[in-house]
C-alpha atoms as a PDB file:
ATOM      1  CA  UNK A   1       0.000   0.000   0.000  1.00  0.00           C
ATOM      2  CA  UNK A   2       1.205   3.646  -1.048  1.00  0.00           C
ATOM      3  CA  UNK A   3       2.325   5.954   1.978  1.00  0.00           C
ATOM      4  CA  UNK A   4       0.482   9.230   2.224  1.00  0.00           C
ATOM      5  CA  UNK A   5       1.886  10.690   5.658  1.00  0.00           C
ATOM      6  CA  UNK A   6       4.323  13.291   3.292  1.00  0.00           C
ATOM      7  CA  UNK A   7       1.002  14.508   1.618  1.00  0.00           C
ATOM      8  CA  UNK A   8       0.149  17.913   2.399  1.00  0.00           C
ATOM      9  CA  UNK A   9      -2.371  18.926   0.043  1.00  0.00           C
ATOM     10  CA  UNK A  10      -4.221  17.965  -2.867  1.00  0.00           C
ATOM     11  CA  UNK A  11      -1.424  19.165  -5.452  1.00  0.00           C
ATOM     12  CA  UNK A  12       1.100  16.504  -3.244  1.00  0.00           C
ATOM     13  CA  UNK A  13      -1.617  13.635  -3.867  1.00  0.00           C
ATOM     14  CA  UNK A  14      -2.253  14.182  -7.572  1.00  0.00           C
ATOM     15  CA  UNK A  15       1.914  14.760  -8.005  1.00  0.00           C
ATOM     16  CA  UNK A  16       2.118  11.055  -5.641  1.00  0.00           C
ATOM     17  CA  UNK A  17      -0.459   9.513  -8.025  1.00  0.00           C
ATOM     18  CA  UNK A  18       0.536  10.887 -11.196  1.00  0.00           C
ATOM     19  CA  UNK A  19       3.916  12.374 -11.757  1.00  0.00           C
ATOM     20  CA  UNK A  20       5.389  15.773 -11.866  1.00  0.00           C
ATOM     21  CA  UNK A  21       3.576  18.169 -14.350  1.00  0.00           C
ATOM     22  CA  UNK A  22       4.709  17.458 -18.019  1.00  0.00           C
ATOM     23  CA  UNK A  23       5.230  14.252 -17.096  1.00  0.00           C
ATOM     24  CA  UNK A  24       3.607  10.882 -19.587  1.00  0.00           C
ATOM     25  CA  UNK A  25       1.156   9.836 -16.378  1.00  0.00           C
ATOM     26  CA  UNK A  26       0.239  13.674 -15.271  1.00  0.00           C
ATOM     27  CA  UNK A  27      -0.216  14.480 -19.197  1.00  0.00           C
ATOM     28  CA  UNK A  28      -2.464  11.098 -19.064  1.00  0.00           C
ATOM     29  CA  UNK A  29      -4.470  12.094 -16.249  1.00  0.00           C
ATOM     30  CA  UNK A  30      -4.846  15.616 -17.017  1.00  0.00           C
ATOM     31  CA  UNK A  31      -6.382  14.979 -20.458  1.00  0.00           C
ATOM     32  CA  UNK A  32      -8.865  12.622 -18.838  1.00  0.00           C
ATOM     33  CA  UNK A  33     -10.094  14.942 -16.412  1.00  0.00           C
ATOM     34  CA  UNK A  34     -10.464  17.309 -18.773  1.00  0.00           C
ATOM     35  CA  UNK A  35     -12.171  15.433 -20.893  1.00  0.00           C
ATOM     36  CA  UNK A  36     -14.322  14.364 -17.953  1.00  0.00           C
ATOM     37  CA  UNK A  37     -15.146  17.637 -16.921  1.00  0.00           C
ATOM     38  CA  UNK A  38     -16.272  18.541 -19.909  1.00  0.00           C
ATOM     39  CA  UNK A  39     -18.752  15.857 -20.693  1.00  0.00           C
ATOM     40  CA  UNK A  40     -20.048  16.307 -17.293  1.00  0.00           C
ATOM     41  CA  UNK A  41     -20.920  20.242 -18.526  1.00  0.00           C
ATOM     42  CA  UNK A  42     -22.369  18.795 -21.704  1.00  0.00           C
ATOM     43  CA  UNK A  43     -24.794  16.522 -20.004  1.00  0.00           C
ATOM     44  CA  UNK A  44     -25.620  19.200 -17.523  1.00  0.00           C
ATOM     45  CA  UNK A  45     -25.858  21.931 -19.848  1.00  0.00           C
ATOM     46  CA  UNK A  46     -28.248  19.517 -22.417  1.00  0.00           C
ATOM     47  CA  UNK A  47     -30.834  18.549 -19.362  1.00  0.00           C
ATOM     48  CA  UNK A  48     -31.045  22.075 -17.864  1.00  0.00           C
ATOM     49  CA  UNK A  49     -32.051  22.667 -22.167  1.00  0.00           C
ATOM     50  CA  UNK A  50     -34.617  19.728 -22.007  1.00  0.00           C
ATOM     51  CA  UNK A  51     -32.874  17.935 -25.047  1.00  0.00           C
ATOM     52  CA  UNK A  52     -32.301  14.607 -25.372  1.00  0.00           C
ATOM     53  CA  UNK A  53     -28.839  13.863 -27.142  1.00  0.00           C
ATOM     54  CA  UNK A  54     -30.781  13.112 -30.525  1.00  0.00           C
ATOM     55  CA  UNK A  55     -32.413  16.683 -30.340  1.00  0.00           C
ATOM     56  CA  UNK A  56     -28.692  18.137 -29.560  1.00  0.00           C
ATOM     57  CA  UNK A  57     -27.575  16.213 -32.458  1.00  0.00           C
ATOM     58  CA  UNK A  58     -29.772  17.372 -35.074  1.00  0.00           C
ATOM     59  CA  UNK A  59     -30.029  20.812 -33.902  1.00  0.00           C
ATOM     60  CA  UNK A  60     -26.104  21.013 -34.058  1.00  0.00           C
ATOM     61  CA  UNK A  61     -25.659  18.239 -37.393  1.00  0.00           C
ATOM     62  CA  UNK A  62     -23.506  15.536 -35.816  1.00  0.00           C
ATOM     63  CA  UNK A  63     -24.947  12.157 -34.549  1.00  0.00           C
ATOM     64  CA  UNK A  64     -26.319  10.980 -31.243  1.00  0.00           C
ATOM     65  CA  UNK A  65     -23.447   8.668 -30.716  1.00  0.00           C
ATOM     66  CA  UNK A  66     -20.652  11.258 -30.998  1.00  0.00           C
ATOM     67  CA  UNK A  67     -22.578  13.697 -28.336  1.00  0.00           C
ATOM     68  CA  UNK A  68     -23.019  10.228 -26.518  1.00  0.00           C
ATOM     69  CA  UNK A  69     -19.354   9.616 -26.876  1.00  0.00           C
ATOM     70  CA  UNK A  70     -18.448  13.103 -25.678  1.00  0.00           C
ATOM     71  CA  UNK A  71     -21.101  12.791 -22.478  1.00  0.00           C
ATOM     72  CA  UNK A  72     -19.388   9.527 -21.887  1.00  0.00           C
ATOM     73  CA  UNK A  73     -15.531  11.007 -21.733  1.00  0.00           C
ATOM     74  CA  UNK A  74     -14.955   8.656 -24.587  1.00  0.00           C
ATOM     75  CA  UNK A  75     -13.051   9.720 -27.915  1.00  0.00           C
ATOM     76  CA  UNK A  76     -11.656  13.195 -28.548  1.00  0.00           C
ATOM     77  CA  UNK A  77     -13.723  16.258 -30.070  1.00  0.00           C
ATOM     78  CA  UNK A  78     -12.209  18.830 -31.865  1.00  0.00           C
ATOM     79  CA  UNK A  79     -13.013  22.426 -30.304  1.00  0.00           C
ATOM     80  CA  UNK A  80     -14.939  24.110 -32.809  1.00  0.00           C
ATOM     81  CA  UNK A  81     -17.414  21.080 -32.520  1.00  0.00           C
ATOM     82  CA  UNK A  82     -17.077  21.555 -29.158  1.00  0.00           C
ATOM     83  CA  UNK A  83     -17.883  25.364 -29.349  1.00  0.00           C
ATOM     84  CA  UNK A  84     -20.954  24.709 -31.855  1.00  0.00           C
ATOM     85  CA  UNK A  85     -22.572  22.143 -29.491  1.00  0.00           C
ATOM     86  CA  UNK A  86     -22.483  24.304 -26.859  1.00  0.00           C
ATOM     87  CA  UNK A  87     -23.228  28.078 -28.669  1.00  0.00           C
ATOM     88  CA  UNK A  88     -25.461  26.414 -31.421  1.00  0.00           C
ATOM     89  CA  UNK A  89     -26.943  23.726 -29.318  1.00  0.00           C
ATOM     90  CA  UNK A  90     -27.407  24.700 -26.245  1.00  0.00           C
ATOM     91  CA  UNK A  91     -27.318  28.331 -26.628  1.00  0.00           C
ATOM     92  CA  UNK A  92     -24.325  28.512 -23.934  1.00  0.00           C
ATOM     93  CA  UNK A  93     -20.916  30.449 -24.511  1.00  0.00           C
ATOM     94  CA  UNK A  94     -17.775  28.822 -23.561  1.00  0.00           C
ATOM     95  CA  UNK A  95     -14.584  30.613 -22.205  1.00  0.00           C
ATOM     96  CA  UNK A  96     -11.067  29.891 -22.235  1.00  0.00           C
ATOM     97  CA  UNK A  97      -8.746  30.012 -19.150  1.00  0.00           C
ATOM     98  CA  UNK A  98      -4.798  29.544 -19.612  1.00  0.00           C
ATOM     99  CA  UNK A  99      -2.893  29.323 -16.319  1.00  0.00           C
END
């Protein structure tokens, strides 16, 4: 079992767990949060509209099983699909943060 008594903070866990930033397992993990976060904002975003995933998918011309994919963290999207499911489809803008 892993020791955790050094672990100060969450940034200490996530470094124990994954590697330093920029490393293959933090780059790894950091994609799939990312990715996870965002189809957690899709599904969100899409119920709060009353749309099922067909609707969001016709009003925005891609399929149900690529806005499934994306609600599901599976696959990658490219961002201006991204930006017209959200703008088109759901009426929502999205922002940009760079740290």
């Amino acid at each position: 079992m892993k020791k955790y008594t050094e672990i100060k903070n969450f940034e200490d866990l996530i470094e124990f767990e994954h590697g330093k930033i920029g490393s293959e397992s933090r780059m790894e993990f950091e994609k799939n949060s990312h990715m996870f976060i965002v189809s957690e904002m899709l599904k969100e975003a899409r119920k709060e509209a009353n749309l099922t995933q067909e609707q969001l998918a016709e009003k925005t011309g891609t399929k149900k099983s690529y806005i499934s994919k994306i609600e599901n963290a599976k696959g990658n999207i490219q961002f201006s699909t991204l930006i017209k499911i959200f703008e088109v489809g759901l009426n929502k803008r999205i922002g940009l943060t760079f740290l």
